[in-house]
N, C-alpha and C. Protein backbone atom coordinates (compact mmCIF):
# COMPACT_ATOMS: atom_id res chain seq x y z
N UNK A 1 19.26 3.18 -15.25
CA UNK A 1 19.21 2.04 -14.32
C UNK A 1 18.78 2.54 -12.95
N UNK A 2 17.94 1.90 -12.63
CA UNK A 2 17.05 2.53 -11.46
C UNK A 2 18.43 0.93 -9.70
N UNK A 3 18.88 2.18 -9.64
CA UNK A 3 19.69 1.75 -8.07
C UNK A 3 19.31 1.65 -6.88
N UNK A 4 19.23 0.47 -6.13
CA UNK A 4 19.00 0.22 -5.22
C UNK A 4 19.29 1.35 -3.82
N UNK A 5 19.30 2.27 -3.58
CA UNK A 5 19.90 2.78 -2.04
C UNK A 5 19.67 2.04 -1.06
N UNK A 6 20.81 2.22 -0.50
CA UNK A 6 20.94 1.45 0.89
C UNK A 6 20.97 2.39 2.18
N UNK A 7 20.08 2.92 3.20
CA UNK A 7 20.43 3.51 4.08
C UNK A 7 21.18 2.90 5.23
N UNK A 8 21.98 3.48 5.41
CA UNK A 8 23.12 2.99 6.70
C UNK A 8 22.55 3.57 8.31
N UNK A 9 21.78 2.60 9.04
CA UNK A 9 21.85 2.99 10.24
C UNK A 9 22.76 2.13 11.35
N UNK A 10 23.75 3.32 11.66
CA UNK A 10 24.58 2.69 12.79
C UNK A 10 23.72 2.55 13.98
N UNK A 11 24.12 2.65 15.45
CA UNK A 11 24.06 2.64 17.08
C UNK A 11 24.63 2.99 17.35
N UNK A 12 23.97 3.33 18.65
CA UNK A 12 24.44 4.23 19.70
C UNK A 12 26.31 4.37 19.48
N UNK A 13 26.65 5.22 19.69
CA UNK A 13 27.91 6.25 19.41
C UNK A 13 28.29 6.35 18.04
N UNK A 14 27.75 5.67 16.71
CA UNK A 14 27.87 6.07 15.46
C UNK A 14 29.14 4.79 15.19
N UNK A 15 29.49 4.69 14.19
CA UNK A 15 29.90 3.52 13.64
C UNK A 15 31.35 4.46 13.01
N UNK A 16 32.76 4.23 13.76
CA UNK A 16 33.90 4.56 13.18
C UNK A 16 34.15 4.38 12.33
N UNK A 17 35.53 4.64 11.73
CA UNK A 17 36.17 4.26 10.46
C UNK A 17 36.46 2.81 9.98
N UNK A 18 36.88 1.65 11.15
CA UNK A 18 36.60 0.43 11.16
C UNK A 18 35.46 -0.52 10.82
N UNK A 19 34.70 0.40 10.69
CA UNK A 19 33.12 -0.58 11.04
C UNK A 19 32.63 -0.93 9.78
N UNK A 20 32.32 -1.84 9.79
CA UNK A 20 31.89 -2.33 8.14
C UNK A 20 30.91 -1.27 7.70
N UNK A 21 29.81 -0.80 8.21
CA UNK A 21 29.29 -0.14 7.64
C UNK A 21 29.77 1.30 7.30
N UNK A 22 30.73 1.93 7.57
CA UNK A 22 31.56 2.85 7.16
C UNK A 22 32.75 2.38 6.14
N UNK A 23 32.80 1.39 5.86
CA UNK A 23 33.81 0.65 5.01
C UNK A 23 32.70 0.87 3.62
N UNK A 24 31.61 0.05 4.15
CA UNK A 24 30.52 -0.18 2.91
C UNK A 24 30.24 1.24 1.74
N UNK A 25 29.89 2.31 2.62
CA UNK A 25 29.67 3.81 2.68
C UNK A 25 30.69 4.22 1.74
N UNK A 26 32.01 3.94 2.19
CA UNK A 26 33.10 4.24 1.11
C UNK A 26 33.21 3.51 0.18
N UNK A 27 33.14 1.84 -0.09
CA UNK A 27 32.97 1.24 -1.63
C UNK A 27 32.10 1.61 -2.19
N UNK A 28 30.85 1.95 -1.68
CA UNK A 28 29.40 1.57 -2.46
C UNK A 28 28.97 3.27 -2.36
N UNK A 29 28.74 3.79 -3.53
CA UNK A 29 27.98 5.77 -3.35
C UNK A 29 26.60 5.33 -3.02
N UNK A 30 25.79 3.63 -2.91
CA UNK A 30 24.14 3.59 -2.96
C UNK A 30 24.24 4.08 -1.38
N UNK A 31 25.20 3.79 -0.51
CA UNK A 31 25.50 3.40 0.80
C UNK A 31 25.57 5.03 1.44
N UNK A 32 24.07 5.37 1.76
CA UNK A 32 24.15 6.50 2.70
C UNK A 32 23.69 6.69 4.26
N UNK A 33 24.85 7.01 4.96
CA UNK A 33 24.21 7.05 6.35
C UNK A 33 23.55 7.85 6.72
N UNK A 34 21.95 7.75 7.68
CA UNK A 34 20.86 8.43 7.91
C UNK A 34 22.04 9.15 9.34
N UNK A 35 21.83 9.86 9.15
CA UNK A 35 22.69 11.09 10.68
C UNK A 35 21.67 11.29 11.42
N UNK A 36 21.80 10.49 12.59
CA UNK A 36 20.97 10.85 14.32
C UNK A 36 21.10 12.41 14.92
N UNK A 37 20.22 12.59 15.36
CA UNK A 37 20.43 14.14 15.86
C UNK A 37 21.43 13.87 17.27
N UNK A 38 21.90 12.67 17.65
CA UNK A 38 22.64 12.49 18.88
C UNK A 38 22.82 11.77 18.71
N UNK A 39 24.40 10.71 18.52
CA UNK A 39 24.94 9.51 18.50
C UNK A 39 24.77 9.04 20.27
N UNK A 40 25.40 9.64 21.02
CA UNK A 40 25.70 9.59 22.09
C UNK A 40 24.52 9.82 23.18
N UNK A 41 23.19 10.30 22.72
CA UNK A 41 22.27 10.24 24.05
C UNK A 41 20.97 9.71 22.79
N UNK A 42 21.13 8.82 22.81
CA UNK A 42 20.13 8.59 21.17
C UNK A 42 18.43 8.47 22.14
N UNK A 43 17.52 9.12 21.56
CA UNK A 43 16.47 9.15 21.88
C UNK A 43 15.11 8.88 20.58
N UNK A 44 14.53 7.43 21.17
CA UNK A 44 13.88 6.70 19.63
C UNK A 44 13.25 7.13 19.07
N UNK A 45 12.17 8.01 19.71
CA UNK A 45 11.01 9.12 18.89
C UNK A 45 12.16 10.18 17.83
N UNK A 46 13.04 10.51 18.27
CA UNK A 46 14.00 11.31 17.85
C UNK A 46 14.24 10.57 16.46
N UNK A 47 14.93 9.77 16.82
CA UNK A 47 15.87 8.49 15.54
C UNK A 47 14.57 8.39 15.05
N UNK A 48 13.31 7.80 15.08
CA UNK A 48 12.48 7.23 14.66
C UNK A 48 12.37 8.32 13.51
N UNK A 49 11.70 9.72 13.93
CA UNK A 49 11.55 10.72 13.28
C UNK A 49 12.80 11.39 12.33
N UNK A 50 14.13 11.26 12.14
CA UNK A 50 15.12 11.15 11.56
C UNK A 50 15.00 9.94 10.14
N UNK A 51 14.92 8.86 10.79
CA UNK A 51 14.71 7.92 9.67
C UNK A 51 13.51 8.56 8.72
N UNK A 52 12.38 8.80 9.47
CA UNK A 52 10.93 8.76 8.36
C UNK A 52 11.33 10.21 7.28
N UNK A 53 11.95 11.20 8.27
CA UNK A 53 12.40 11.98 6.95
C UNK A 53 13.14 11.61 6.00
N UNK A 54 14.13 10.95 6.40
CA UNK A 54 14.98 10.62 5.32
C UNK A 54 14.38 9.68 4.42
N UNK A 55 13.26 8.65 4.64
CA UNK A 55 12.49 8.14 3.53
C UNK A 55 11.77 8.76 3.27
N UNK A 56 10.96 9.76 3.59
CA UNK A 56 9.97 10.57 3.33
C UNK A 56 10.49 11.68 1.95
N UNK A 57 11.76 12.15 2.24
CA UNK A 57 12.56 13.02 1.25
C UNK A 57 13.04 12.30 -0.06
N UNK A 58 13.17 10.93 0.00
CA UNK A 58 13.35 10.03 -1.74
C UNK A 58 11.96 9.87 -2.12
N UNK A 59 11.91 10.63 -3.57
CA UNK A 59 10.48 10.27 -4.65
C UNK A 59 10.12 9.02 -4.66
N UNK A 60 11.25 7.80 -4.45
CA UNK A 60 10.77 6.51 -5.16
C UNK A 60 11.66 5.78 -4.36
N UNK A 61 11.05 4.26 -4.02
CA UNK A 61 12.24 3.06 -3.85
C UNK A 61 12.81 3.09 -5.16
N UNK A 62 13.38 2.02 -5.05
CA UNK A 62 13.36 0.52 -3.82
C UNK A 62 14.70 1.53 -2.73
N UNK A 63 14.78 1.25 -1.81
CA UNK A 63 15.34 1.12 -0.69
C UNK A 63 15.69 0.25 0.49
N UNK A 64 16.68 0.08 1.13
CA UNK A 64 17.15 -0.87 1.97
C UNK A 64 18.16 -0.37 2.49
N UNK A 65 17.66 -0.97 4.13
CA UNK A 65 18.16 -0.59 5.21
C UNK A 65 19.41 -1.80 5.71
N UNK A 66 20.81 -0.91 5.97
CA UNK A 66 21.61 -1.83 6.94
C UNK A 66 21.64 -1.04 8.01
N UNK A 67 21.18 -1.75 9.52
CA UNK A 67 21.29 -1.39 10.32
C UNK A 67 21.79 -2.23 11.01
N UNK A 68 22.74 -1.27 12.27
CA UNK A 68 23.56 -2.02 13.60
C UNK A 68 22.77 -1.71 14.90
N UNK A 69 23.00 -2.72 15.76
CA UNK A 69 22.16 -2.55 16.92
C UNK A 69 21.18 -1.21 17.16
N UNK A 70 21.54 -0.23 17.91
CA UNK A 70 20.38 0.52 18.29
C UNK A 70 19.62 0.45 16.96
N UNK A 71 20.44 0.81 15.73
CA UNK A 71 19.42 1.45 14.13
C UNK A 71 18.80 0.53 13.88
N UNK A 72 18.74 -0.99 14.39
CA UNK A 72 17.72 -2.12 14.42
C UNK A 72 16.86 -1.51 14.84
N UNK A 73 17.15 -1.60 16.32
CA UNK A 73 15.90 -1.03 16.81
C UNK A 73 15.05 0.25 16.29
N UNK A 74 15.61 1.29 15.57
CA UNK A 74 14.93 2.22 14.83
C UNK A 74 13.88 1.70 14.01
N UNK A 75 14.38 0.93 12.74
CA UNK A 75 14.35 0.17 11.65
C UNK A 75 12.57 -0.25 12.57
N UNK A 76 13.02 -1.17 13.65
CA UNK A 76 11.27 -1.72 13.88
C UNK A 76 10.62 -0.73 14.25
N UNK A 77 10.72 -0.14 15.15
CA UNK A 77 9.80 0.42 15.50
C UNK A 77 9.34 1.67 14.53
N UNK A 78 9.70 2.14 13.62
CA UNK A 78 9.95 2.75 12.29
C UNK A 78 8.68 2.09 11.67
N UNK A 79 8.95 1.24 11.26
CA UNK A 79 8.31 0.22 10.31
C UNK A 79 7.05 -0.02 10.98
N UNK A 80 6.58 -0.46 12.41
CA UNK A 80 5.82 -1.23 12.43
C UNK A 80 4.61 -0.28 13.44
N UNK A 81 5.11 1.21 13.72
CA UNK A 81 4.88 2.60 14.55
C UNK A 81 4.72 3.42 13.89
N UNK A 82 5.43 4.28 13.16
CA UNK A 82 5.64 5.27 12.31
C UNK A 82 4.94 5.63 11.31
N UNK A 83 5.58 4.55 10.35
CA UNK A 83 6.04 4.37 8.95
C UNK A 83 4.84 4.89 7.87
N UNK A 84 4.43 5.91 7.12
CA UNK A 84 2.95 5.57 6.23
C UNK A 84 3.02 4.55 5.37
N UNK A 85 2.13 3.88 5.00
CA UNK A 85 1.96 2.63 3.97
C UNK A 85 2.71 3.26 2.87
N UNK A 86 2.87 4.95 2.05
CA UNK A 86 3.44 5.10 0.97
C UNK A 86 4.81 4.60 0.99
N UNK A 87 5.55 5.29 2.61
CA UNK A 87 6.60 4.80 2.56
C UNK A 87 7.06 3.38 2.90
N UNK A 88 6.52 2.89 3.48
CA UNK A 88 6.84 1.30 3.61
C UNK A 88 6.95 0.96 2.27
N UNK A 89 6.43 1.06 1.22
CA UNK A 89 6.21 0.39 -0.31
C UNK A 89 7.36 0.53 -1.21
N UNK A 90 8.49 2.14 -0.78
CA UNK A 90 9.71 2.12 -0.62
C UNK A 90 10.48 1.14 -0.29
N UNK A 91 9.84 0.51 0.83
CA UNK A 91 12.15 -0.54 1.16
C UNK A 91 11.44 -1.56 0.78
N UNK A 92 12.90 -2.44 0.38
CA UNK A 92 13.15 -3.51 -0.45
C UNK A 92 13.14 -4.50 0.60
N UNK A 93 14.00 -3.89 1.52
CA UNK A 93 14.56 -4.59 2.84
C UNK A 93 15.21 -4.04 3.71
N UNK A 94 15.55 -4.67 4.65
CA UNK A 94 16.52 -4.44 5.84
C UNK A 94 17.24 -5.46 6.70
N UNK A 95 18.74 -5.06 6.19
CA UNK A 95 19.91 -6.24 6.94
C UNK A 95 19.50 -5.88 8.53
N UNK A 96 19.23 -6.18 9.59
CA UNK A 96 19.19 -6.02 11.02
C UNK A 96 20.56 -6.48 11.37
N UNK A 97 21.18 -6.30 12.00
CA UNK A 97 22.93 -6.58 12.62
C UNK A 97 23.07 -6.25 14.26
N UNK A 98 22.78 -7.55 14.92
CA UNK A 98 23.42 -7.60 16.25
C UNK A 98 22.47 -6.31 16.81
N UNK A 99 20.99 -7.08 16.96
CA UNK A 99 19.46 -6.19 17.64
C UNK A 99 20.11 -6.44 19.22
N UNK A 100 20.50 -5.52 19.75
CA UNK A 100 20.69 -5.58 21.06
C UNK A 100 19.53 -5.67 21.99
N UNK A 101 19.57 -6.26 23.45
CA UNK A 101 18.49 -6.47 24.62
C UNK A 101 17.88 -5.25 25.20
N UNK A 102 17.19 -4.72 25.44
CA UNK A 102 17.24 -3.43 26.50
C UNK A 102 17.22 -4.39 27.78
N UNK A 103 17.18 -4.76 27.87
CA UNK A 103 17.33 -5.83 29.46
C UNK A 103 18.00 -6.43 29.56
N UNK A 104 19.04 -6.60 28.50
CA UNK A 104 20.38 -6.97 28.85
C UNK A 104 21.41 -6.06 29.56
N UNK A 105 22.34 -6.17 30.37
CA UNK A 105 22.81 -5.78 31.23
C UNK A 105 24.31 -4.56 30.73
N UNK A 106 24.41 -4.41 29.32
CA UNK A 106 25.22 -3.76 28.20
C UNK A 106 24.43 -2.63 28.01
N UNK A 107 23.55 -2.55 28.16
CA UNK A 107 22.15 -1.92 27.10
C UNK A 107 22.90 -0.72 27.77
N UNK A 108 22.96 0.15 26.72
CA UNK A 108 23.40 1.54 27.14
C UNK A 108 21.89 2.42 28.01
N UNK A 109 22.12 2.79 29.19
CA UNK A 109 21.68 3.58 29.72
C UNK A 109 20.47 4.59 29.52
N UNK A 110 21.48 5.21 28.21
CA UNK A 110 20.84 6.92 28.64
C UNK A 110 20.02 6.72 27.23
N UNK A 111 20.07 5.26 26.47
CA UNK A 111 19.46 5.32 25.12
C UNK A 111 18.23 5.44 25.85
N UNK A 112 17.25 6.62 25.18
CA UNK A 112 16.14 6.67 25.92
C UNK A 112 14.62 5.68 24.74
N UNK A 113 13.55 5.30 25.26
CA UNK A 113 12.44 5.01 24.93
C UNK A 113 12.97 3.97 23.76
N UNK A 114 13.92 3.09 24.15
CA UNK A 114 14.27 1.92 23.34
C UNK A 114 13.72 0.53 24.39
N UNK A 115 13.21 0.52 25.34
CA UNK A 115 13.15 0.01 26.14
C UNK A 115 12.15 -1.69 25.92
N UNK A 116 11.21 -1.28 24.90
CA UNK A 116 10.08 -2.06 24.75
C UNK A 116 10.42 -2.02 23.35
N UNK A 117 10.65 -3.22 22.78
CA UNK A 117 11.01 -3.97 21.37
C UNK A 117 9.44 -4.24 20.99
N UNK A 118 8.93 -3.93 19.68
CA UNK A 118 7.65 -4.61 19.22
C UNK A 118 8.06 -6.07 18.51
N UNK A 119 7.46 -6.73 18.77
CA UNK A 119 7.38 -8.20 18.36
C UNK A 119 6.33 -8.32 17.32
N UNK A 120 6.52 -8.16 16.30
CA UNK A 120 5.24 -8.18 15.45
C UNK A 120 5.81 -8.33 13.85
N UNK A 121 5.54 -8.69 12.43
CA UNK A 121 6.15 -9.09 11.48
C UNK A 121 6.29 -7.94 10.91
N UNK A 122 7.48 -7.57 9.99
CA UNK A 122 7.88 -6.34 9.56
C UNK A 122 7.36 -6.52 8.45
N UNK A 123 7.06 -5.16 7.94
CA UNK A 123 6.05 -4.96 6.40
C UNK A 123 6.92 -5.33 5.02
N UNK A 124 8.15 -5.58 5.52
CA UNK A 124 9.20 -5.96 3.97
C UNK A 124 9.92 -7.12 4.44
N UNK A 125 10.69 -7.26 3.50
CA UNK A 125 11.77 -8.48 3.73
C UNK A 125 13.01 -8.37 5.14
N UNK A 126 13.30 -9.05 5.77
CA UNK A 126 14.26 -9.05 6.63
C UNK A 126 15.31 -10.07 6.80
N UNK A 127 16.59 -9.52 7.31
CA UNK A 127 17.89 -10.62 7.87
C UNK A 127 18.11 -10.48 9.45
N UNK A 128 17.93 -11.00 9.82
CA UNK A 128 18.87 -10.82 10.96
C UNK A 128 20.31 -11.24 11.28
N UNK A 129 20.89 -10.50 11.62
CA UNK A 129 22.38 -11.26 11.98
C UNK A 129 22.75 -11.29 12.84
N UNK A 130 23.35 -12.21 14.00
CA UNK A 130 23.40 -12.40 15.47
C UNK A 130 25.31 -12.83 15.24
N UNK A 131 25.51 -12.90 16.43
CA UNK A 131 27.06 -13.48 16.99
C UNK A 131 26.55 -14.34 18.07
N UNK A 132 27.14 -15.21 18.63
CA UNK A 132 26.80 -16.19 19.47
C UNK A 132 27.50 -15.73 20.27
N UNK A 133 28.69 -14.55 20.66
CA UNK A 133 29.09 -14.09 22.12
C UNK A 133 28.66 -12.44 22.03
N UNK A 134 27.71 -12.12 21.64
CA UNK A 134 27.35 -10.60 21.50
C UNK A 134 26.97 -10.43 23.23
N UNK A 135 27.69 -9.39 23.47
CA UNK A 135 27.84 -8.57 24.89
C UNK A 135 26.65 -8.05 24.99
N UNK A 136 25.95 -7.57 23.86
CA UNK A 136 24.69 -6.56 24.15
C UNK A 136 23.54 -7.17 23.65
N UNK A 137 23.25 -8.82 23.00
CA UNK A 137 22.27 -9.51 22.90
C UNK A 137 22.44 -10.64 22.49
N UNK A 138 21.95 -11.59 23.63
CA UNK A 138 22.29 -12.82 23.13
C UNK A 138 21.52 -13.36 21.95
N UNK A 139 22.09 -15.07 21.50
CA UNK A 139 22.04 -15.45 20.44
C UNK A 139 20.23 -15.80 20.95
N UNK A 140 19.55 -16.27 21.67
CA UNK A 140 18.16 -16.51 22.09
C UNK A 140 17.74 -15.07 21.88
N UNK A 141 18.22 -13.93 22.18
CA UNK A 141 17.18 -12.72 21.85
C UNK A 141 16.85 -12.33 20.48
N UNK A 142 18.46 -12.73 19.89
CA UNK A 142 17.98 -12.51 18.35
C UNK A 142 17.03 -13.59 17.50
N UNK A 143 17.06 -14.92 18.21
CA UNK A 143 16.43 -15.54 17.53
C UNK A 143 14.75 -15.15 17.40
N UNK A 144 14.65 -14.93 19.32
CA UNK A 144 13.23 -14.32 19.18
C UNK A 144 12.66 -13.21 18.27
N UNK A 145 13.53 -12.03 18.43
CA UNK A 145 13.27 -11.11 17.38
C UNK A 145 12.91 -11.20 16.19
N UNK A 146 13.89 -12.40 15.22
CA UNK A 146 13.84 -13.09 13.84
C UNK A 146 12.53 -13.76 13.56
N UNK A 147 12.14 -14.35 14.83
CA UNK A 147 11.03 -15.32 14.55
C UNK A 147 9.70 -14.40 14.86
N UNK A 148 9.79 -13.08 15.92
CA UNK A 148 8.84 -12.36 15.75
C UNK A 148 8.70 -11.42 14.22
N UNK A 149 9.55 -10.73 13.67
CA UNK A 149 10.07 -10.14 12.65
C UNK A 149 9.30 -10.64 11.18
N UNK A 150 9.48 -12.07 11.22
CA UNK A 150 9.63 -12.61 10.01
C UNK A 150 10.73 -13.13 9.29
N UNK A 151 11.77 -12.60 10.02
CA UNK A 151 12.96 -12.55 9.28
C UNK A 151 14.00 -13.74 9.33
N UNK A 152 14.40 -13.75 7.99
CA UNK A 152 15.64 -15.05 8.20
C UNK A 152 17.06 -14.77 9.38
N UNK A 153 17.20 -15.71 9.65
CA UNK A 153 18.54 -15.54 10.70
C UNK A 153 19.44 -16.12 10.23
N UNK A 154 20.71 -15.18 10.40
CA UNK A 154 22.38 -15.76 9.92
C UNK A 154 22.78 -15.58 11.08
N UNK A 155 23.08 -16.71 11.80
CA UNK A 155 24.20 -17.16 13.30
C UNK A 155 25.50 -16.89 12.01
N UNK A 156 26.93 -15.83 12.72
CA UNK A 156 27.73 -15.87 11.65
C UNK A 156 28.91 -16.44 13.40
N UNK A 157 28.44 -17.05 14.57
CA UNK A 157 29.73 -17.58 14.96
C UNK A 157 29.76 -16.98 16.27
N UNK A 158 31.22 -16.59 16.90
CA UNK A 158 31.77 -15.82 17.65
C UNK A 158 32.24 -14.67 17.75
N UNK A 159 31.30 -13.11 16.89
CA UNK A 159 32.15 -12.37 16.53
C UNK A 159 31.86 -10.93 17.17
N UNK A 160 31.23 -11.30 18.94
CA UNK A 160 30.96 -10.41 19.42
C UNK A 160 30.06 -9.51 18.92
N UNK A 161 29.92 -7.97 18.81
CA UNK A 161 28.60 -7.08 18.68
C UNK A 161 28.45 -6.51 17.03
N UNK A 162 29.36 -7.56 16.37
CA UNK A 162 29.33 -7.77 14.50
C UNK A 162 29.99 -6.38 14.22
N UNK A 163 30.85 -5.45 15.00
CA UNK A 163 31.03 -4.31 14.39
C UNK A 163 33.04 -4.40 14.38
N UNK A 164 33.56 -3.02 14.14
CA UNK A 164 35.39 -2.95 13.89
C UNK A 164 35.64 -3.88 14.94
N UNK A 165 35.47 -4.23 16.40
CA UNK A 165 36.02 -5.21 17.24
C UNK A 165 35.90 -6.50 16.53
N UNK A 166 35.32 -6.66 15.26
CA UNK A 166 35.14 -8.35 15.05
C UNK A 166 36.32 -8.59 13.88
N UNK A 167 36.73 -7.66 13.29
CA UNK A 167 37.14 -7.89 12.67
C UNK A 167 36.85 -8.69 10.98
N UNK A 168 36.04 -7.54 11.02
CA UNK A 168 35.27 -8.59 9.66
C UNK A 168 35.70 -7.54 8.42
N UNK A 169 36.56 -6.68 8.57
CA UNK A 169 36.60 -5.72 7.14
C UNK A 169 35.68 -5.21 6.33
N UNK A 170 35.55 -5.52 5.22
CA UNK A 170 34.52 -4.95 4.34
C UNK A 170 33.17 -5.74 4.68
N UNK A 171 33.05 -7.03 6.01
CA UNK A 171 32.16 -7.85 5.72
C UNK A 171 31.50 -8.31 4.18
N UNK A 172 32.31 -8.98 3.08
CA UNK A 172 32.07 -9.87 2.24
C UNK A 172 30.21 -10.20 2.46
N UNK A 173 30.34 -10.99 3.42
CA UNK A 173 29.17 -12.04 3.84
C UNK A 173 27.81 -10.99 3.74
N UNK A 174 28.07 -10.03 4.27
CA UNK A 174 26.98 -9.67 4.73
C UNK A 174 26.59 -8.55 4.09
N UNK A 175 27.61 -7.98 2.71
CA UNK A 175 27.15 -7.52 1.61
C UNK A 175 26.25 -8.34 0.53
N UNK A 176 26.90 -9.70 0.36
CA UNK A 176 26.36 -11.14 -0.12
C UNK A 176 24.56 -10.75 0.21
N UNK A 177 24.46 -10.41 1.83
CA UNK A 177 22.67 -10.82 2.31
C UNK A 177 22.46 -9.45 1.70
N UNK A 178 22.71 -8.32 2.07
CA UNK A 178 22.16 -6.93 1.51
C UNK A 178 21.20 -7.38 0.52
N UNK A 179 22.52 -8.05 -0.53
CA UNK A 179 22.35 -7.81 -1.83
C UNK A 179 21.14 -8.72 -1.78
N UNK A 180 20.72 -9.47 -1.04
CA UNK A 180 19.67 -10.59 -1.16
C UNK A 180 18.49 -10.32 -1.40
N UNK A 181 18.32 -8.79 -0.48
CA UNK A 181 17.76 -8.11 -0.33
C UNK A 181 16.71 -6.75 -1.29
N UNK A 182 16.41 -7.78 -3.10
CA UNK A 182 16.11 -6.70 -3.60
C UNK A 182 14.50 -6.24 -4.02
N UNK A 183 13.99 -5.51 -4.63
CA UNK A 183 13.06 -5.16 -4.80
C UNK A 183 12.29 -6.16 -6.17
């Protein structure tokens, strides 16, 4: 049986023991997190080049990406910068989760060359998932993103930056879209 992998990209400071996607990681063995050469001073050419190895190093899809804020931002500019056509033909998809602003007023600092978001349609399937009180991007930025992207949008409410502060546990829901997500 040929298995879906799921690469796990957290944001900026890495995703604790709380965080759904470290929850996911432990139910699911498809569920592997791509490791940043720096959680804490994340630099995108860096991450960018992190991700393409790690697809570059699997023989074969299907593959699919869950990513949290900054690893959104990887995820595009990855995809739509980077990426060779062999490997794009790899992912299945990619959950996007709470794409933070760089011009929003949260935007971490020292994340370097995240600054300029490409707006342009991603080469595979996409979700986006927004919160309607996210600190680090509002519900209008994600929509723009979605509608530049291609991608469907899930408004899931009030649940702040979708990570352990929301309180969502294993996130149910948003294993549900993963899975939506296949080849």
């Amino acid at each position: 049986m040929n298995r879906t992998k799921t690469y796990v990209l957290p944001g900026y400071a890495n995703s604790g023991p709380g965080h759904w996607q470290t929850r996911w990681e432990a139910l699911d063995p498809s569920c592997v997190r791509v490791a940043m050469p720096d959680w804490d001073h994340p630099v995108r050419a860096a991450w960018c080049d992190t991700l393409d190895a790690a697809v570059a190093a699997e023989p074969r899809g299907p593959l699919r990406f869950a990513a949290h804020s900054l690893g959104c931002l990887t995820v595009v500019q990855w995809a739509l910068r980077g990426a060779r056509p062999a490997q794009i033909d790899k992912i299945a998809g990619a959950l996007l989760v709470a794409p933070p602003d760089p011009d929003g007023p949260g935007f971490p600092r020292d994340a370097l060359g995240f600054e300029t978001v490409v707006h342009e349609p991603l080469p595979f399937p996409s979700i986006v998932v927004a919160s309607s009180d996210d600190p680090y991007g509002t519900l209008a930025f994600a929509e723009r993103c979605a509608r530049a992207w291609g991608s469907r949008l899930i408004e899931i409410g009030p649940r702040g930056h979708i990570n352990a502060d929301s309180g969502l546990g294993d996130w149910e829901q948003g294993r549900q879209l993963l899975a939506s997500l296949v080849a």
